[in-house]
N, C-alpha and C. Protein backbone atom coordinates (compact mmCIF):
# COMPACT_ATOMS: atom_id res chain seq x y z
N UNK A 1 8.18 -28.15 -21.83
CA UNK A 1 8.72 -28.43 -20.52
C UNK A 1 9.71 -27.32 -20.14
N UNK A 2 9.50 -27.24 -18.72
CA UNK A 2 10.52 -25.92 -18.40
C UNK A 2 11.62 -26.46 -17.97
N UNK A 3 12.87 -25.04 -18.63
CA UNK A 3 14.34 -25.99 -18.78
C UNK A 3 14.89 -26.35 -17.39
N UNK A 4 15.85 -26.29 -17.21
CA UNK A 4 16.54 -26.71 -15.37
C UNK A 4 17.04 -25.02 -15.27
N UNK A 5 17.16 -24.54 -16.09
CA UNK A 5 18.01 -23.05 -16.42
C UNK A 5 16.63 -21.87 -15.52
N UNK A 6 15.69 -22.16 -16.16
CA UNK A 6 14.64 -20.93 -15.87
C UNK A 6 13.64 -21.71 -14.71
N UNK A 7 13.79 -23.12 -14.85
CA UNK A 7 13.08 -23.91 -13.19
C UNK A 7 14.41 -23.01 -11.72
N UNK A 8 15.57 -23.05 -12.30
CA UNK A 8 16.32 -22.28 -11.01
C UNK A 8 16.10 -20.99 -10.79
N UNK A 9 15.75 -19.57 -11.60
CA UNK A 9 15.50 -18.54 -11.94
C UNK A 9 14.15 -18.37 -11.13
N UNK A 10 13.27 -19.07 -11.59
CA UNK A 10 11.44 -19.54 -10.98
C UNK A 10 11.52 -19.54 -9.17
N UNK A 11 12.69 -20.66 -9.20
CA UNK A 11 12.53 -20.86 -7.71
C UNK A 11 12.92 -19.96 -6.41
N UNK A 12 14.28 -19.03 -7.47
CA UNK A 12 15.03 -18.50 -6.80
C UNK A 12 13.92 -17.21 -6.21
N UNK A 13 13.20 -16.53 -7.55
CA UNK A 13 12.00 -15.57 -6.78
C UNK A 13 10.80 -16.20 -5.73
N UNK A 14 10.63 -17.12 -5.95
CA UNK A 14 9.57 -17.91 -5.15
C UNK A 14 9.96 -17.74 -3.69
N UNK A 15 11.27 -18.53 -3.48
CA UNK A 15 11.81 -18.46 -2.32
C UNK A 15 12.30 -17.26 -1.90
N UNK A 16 12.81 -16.06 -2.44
CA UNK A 16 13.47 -14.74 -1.64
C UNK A 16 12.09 -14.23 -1.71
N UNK A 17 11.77 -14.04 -2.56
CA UNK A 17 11.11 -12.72 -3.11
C UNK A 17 9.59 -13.30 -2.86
N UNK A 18 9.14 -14.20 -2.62
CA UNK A 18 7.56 -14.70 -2.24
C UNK A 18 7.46 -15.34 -1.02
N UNK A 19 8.15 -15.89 -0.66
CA UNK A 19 8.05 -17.02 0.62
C UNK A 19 8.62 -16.50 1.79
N UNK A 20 7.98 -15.25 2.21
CA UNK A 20 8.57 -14.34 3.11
C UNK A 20 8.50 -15.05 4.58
N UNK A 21 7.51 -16.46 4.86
CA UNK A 21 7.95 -16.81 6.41
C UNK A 21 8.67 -18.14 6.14
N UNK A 22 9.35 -18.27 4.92
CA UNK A 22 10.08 -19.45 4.65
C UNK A 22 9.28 -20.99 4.80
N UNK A 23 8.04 -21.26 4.16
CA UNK A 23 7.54 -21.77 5.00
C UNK A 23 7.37 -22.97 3.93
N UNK A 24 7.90 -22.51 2.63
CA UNK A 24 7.84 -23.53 1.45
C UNK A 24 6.68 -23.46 0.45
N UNK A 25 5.65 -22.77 0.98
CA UNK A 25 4.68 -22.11 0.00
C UNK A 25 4.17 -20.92 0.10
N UNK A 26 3.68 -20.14 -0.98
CA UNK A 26 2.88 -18.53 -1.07
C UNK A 26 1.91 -18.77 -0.75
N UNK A 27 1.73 -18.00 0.57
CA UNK A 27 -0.12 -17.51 1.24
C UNK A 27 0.10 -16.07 1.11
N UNK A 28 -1.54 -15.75 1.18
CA UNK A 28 -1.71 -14.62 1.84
C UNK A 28 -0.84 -13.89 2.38
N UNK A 29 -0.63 -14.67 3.85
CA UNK A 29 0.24 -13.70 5.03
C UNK A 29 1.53 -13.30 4.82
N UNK A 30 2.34 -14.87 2.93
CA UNK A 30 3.30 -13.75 2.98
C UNK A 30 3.75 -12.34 2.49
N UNK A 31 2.68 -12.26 2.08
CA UNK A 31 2.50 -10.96 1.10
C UNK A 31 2.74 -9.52 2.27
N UNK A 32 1.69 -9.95 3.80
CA UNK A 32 1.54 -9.12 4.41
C UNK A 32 3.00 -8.67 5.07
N UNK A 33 3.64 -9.79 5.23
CA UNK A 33 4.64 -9.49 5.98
C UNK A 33 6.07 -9.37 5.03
N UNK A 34 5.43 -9.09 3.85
CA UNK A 34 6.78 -8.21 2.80
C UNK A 34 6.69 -7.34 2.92
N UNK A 35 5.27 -6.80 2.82
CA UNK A 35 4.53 -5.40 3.01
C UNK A 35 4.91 -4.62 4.39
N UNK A 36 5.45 -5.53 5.39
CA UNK A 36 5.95 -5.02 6.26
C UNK A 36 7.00 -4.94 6.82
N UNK A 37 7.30 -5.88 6.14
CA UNK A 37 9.06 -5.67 5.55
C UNK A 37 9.41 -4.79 5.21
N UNK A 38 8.77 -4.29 4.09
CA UNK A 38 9.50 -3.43 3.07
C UNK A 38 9.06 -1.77 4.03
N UNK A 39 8.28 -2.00 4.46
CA UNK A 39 7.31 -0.66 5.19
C UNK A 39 8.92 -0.20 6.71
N UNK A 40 9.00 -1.27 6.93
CA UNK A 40 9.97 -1.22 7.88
C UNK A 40 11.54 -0.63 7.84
N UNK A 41 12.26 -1.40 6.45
CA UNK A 41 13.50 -0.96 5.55
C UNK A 41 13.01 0.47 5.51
N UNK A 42 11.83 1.06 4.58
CA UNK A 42 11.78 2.43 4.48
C UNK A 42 11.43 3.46 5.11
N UNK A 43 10.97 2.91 6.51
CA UNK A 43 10.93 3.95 7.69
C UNK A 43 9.50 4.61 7.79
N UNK A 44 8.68 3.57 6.86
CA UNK A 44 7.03 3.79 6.70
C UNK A 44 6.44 3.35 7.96
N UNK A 45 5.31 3.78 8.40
CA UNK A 45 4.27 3.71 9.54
C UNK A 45 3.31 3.09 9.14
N UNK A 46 2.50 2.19 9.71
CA UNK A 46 1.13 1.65 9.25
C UNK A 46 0.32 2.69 9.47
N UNK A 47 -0.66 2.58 8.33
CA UNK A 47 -1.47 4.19 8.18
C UNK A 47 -1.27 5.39 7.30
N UNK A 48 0.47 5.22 7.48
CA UNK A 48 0.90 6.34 6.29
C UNK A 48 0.61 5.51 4.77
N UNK A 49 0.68 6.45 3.90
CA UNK A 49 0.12 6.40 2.33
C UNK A 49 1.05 5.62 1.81
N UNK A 50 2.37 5.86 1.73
CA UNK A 50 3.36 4.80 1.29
C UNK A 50 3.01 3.46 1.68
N UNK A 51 2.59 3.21 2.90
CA UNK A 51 2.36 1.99 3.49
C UNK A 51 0.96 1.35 3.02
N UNK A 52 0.30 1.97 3.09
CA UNK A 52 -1.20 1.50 2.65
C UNK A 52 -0.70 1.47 1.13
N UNK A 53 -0.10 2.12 0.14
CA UNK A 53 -0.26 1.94 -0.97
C UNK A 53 0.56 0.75 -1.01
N UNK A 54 1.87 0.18 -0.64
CA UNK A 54 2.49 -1.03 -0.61
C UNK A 54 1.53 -2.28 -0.70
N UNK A 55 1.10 -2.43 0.66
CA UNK A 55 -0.47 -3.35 1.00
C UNK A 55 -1.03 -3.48 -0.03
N UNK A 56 -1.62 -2.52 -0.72
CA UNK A 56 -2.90 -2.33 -1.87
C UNK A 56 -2.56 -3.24 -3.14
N UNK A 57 -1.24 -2.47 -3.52
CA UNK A 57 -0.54 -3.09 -4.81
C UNK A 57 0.09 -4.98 -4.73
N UNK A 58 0.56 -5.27 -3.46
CA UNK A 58 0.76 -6.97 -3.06
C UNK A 58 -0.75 -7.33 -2.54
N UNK A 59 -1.15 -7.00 -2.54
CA UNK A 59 -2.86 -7.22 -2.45
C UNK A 59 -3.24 -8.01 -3.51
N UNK A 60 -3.52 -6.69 -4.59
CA UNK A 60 -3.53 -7.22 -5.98
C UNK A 60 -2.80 -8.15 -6.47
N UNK A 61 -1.90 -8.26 -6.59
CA UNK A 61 -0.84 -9.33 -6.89
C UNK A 61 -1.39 -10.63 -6.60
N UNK A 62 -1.14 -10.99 -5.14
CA UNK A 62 -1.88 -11.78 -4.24
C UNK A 62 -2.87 -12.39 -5.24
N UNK A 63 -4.18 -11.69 -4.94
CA UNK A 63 -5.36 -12.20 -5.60
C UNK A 63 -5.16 -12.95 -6.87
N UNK A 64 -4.62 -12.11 -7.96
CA UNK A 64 -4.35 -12.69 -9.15
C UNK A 64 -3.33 -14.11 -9.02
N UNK A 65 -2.04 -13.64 -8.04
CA UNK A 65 -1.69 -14.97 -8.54
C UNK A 65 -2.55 -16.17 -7.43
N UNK A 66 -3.17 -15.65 -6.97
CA UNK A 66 -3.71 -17.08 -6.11
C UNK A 66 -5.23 -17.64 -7.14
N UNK A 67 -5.35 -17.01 -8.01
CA UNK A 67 -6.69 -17.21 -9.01
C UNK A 67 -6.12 -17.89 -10.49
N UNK A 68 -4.69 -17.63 -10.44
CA UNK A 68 -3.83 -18.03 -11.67
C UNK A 68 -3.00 -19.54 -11.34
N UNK A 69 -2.73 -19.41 -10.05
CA UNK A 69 -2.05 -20.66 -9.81
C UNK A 69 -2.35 -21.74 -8.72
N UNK A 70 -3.32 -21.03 -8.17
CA UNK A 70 -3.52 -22.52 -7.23
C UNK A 70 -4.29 -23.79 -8.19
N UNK A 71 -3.77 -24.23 -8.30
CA UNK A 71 -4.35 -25.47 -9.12
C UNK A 71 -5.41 -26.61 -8.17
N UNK A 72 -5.43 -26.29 -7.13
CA UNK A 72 -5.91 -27.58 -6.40
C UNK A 72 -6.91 -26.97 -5.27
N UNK A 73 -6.60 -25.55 -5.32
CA UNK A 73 -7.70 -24.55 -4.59
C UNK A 73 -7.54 -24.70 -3.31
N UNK A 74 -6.50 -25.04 -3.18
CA UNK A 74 -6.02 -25.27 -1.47
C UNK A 74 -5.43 -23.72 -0.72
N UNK A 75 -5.46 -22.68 -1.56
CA UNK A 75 -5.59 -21.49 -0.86
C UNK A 75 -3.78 -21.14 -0.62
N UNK A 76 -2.72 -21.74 -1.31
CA UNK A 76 -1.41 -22.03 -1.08
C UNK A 76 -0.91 -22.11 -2.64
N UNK A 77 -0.02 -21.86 -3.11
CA UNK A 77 0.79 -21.90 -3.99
C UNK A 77 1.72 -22.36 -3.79
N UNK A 78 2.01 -23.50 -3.95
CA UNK A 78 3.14 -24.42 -4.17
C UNK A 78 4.49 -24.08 -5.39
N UNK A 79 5.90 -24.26 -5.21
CA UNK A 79 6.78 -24.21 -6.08
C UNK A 79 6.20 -24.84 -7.55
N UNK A 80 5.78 -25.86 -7.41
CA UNK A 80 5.41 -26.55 -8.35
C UNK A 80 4.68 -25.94 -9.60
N UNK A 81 3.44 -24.86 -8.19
CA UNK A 81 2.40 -24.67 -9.34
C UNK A 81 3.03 -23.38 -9.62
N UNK A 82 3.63 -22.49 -8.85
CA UNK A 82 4.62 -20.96 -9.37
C UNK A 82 5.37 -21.65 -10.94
N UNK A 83 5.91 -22.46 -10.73
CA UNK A 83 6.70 -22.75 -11.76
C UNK A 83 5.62 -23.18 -13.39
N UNK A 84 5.03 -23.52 -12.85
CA UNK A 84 3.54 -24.19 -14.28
C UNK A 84 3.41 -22.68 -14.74
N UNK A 85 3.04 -22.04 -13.70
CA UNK A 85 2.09 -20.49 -14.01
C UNK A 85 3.07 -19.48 -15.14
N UNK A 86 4.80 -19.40 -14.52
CA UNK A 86 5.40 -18.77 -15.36
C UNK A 86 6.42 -19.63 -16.53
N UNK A 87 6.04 -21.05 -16.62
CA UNK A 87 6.08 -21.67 -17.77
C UNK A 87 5.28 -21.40 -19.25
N UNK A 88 4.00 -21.55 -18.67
CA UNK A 88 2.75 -20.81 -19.34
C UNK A 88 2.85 -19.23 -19.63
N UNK A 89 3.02 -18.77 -18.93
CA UNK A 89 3.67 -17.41 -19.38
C UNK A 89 4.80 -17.35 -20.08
N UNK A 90 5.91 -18.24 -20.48
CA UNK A 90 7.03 -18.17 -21.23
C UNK A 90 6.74 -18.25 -22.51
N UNK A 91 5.51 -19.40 -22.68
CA UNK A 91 5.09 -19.74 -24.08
C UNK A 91 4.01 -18.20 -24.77
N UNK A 92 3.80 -17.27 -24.13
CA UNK A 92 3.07 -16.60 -24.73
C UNK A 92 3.28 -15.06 -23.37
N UNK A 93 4.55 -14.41 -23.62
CA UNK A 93 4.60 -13.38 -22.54
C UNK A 93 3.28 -12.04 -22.95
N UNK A 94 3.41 -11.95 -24.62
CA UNK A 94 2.53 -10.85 -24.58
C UNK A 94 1.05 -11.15 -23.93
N UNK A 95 0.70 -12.32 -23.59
CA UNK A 95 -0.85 -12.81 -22.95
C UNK A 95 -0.56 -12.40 -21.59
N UNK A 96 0.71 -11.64 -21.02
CA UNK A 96 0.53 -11.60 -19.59
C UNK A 96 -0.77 -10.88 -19.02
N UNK A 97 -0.95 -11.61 -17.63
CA UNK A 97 -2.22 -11.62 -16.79
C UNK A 97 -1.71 -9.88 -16.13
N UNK A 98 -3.03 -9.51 -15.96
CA UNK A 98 -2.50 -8.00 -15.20
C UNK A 98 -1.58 -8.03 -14.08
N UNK A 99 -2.03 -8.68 -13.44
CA UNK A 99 -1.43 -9.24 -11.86
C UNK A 99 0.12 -9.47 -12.06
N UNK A 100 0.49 -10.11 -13.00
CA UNK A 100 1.71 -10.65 -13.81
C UNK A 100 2.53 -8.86 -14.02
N UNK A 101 1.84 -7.98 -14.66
CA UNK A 101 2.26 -6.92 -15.55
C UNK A 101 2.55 -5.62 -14.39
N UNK A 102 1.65 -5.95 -12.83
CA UNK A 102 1.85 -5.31 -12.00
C UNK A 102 3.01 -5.71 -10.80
N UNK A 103 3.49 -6.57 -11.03
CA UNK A 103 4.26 -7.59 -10.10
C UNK A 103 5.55 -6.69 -11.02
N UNK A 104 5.99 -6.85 -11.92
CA UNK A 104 6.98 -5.78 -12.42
C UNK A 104 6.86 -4.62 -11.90
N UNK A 105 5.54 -4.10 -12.51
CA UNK A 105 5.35 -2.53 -11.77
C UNK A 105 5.80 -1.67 -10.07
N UNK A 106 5.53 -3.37 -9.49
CA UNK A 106 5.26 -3.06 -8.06
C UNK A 106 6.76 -2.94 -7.88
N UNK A 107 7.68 -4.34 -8.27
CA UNK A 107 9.40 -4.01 -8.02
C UNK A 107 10.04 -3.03 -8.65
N UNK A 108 9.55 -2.59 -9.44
CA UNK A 108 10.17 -1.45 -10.13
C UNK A 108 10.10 0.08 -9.18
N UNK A 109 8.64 0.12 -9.02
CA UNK A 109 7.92 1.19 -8.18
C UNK A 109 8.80 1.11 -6.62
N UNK A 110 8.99 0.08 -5.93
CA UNK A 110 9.63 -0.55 -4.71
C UNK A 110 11.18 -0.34 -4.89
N UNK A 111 11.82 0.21 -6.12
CA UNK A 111 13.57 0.28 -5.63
C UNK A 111 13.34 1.96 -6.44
N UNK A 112 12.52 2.33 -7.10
CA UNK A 112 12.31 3.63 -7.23
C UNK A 112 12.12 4.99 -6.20
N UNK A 113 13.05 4.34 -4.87
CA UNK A 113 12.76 5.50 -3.99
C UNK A 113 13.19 6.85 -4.68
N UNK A 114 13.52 7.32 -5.79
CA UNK A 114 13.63 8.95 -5.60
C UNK A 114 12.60 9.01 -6.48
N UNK A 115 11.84 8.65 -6.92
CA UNK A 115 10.41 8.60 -7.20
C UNK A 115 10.52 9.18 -9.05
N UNK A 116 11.85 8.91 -9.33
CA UNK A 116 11.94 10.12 -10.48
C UNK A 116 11.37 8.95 -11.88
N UNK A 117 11.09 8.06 -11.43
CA UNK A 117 10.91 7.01 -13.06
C UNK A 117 11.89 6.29 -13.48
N UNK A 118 13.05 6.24 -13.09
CA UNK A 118 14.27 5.23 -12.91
C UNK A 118 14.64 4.80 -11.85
N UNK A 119 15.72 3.50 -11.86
CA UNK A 119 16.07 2.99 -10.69
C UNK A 119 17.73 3.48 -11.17
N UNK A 120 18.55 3.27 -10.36
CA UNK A 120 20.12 3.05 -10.33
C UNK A 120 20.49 2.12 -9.31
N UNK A 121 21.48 1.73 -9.37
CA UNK A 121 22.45 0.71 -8.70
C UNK A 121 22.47 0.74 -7.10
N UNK A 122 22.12 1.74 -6.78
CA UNK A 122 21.73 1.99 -5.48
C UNK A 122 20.51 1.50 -4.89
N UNK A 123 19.44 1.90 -5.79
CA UNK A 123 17.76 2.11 -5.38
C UNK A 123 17.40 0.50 -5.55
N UNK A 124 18.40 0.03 -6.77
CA UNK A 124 18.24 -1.77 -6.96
C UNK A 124 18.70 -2.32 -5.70
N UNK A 125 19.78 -1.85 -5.25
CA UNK A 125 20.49 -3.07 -4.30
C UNK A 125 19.50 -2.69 -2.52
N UNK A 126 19.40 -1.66 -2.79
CA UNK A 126 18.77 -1.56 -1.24
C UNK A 126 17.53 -2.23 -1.27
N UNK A 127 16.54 -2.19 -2.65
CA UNK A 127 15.48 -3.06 -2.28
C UNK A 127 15.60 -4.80 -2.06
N UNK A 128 16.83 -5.15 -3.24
CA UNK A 128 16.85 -6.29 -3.21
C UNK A 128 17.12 -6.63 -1.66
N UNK A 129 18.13 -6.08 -0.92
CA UNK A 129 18.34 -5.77 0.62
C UNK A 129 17.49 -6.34 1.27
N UNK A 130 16.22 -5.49 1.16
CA UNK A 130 14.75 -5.92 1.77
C UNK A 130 14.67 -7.24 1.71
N UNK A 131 14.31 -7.86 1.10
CA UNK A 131 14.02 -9.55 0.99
C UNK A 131 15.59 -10.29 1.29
N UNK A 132 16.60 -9.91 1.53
CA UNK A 132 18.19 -10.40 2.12
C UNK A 132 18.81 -10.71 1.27
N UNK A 133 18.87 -10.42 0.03
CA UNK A 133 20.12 -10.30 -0.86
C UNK A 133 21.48 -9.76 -0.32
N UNK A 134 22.33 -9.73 -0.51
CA UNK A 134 23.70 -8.84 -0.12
C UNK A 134 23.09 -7.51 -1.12
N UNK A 135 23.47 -6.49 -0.48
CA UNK A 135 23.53 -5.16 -1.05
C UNK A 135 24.22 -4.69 -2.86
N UNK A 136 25.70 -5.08 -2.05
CA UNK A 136 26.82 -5.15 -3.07
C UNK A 136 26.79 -6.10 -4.37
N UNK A 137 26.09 -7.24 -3.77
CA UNK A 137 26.41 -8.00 -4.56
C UNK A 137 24.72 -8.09 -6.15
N UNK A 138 24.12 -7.13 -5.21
CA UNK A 138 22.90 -7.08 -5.98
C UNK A 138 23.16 -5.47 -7.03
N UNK A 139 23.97 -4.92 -6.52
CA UNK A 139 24.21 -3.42 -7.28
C UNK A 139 25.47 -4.08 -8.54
N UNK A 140 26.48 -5.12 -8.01
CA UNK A 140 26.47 -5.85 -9.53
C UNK A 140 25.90 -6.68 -10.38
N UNK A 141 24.70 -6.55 -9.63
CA UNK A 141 23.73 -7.65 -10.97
C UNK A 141 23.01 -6.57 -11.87
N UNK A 142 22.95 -5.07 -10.68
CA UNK A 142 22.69 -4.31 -11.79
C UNK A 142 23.10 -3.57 -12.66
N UNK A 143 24.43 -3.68 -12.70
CA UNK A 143 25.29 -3.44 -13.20
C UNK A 143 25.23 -4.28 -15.30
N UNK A 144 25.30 -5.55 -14.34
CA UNK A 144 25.15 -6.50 -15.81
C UNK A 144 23.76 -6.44 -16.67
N UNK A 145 22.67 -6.20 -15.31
CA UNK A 145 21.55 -5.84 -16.10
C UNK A 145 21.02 -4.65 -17.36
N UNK A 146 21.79 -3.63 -16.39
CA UNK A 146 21.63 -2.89 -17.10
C UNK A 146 22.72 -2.67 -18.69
N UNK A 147 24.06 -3.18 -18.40
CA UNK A 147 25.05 -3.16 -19.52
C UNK A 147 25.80 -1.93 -19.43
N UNK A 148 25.71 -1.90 -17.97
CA UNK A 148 26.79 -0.58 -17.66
C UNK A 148 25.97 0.48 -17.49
N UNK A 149 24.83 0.88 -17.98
CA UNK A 149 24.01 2.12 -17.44
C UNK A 149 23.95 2.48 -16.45
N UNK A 150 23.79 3.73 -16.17
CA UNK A 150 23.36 4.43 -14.75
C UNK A 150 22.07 4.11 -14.04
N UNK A 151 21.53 4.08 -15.02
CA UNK A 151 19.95 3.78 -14.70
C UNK A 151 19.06 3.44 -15.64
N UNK A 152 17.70 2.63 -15.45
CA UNK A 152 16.97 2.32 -16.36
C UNK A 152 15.49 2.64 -16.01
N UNK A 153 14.83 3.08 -16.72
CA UNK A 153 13.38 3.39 -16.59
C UNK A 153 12.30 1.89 -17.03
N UNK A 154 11.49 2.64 -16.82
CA UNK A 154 9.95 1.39 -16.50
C UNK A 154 10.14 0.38 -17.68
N UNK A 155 9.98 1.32 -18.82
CA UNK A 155 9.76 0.57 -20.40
C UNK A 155 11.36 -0.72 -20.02
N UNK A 156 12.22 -0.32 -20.40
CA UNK A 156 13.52 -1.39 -20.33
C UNK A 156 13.42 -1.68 -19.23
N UNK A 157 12.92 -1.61 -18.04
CA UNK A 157 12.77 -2.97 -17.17
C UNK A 157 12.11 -4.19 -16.96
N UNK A 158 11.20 -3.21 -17.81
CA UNK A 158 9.94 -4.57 -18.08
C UNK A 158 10.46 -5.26 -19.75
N UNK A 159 10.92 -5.16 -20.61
CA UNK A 159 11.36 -6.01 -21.11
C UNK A 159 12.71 -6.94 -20.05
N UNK A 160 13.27 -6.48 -19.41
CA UNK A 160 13.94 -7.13 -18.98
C UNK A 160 13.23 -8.14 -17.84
N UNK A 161 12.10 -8.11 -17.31
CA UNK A 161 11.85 -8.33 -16.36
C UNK A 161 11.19 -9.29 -17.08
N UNK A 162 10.41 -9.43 -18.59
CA UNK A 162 10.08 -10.47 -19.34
C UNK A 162 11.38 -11.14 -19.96
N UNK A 163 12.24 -11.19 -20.33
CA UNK A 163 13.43 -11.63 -20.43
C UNK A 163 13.48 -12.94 -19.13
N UNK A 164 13.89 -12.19 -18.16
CA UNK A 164 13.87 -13.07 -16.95
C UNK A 164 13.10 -14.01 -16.99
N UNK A 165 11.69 -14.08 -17.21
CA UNK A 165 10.76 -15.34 -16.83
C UNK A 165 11.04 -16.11 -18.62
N UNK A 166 11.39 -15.50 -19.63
CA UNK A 166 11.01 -16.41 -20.74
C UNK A 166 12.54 -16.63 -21.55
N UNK A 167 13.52 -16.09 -21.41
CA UNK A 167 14.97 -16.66 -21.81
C UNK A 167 15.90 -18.03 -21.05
N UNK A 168 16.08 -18.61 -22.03
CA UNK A 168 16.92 -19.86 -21.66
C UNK A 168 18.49 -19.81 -21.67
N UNK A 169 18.67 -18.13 -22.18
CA UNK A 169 20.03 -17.95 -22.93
C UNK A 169 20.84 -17.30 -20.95
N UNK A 170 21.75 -18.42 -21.18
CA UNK A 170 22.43 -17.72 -19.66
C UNK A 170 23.09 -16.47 -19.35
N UNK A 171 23.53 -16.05 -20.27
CA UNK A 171 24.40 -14.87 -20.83
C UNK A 171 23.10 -13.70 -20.84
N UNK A 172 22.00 -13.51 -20.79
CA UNK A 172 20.67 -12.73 -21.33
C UNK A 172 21.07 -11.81 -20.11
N UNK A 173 20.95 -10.56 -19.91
CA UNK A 173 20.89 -9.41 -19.22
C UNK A 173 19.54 -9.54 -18.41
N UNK A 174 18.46 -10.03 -18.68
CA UNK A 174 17.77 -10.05 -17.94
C UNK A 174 17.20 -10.87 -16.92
N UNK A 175 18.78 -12.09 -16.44
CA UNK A 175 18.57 -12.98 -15.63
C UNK A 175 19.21 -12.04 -14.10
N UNK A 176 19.71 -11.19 -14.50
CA UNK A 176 19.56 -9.84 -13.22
C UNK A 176 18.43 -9.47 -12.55
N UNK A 177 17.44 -9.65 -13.02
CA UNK A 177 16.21 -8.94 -12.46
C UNK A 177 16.22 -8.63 -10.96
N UNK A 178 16.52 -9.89 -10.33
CA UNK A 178 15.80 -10.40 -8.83
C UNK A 178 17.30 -10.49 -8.31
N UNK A 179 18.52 -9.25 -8.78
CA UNK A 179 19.79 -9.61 -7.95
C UNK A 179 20.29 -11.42 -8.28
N UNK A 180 21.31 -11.33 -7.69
CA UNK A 180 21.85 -12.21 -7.81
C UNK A 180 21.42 -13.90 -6.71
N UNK A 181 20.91 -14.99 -7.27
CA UNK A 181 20.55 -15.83 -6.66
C UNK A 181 21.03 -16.30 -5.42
N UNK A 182 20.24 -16.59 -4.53
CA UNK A 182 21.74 -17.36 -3.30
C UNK A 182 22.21 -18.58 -3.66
């Protein structure tokens, strides 16, 4: 059973970070309109390559998690079933689903604007920005995430970013991932 600790953690991405027309469940369309969200924050054009590659990669995502978690085939992802999907993933992270392994990739890739293979405290808080985090208050989560570093590359984010979905420990560095909760 998933604890009350990582059911709040679950929900908190569901709702910022998935449920982009607030609407109480993941479709399709909200994928599109992160994608154009995020296309918008960075001063991307529909058509340009940044933009189409955004699309492509929550595309993928999309598919997988709508093949991983709709339980009832109603074409919607419910809190309920987000929360089953990365429960099941807690009990066994190295089995993660690709879709799962690119959903890191994609946020990582998404606050990596200087394109160099790390993020810093900056490149974190402006993306978290995107989906309406406070700025400030997300450049000290990366702060804790990281343990004072300047910056962290792909490999240590993605343990941290598995941390996040499978630690119960409150104190864990990698309950930073997704900025700080509202």
């Amino acid at each position: 059973m998933v604890s009350d600790f990582r059911k709040k953690k679950y929900t908190h991405v569901f709702y910022v970070f998935l449920d982009s027309d607030k609407s109480g469940s993941i479709e399709r369309k909200d994928f599109a309109l992160t994608a154009t969200n995020i296309a918008k924050k960075r001063g991307y054009k529909a058509g340009e390559t940044a933009y189409e590659l955004i699309k492509e990669m929550l595309g993928k995502i999309w598919e997988g998690l709508i093949k991983d978690a709709d339980a009832n085939g109603d074409g919607v992802v419910t809190v309920d079933e987000w929360i089953k999907l990365w429960d099941e993933y807690a009990k066994n992270p190295a089995g993660a689903k690709e879709w799962q392994k690119l959903y890191a990739k994609c946020f990582f890739q998404l606050a990596d604007v200087a394109n160099d293979g790390t993020i810093d405290a900056e490149e974190f808080g402006t993306v978290c920005e995107c989906f309406g985090l406070d700025k400030n208050e997300s450049m000290e989560s990366f702060k804790k995430l990281t343990g004072g570093k300047a910056q962290i590359n792909f490999a240590e984010y993605e343990k941290l970013f598995q941390e996040y979905f499978t630690s119960d420990d409150v104190n864990a560095p990698g309950n930073n991932i997704f900025g700080k909760p509202k």
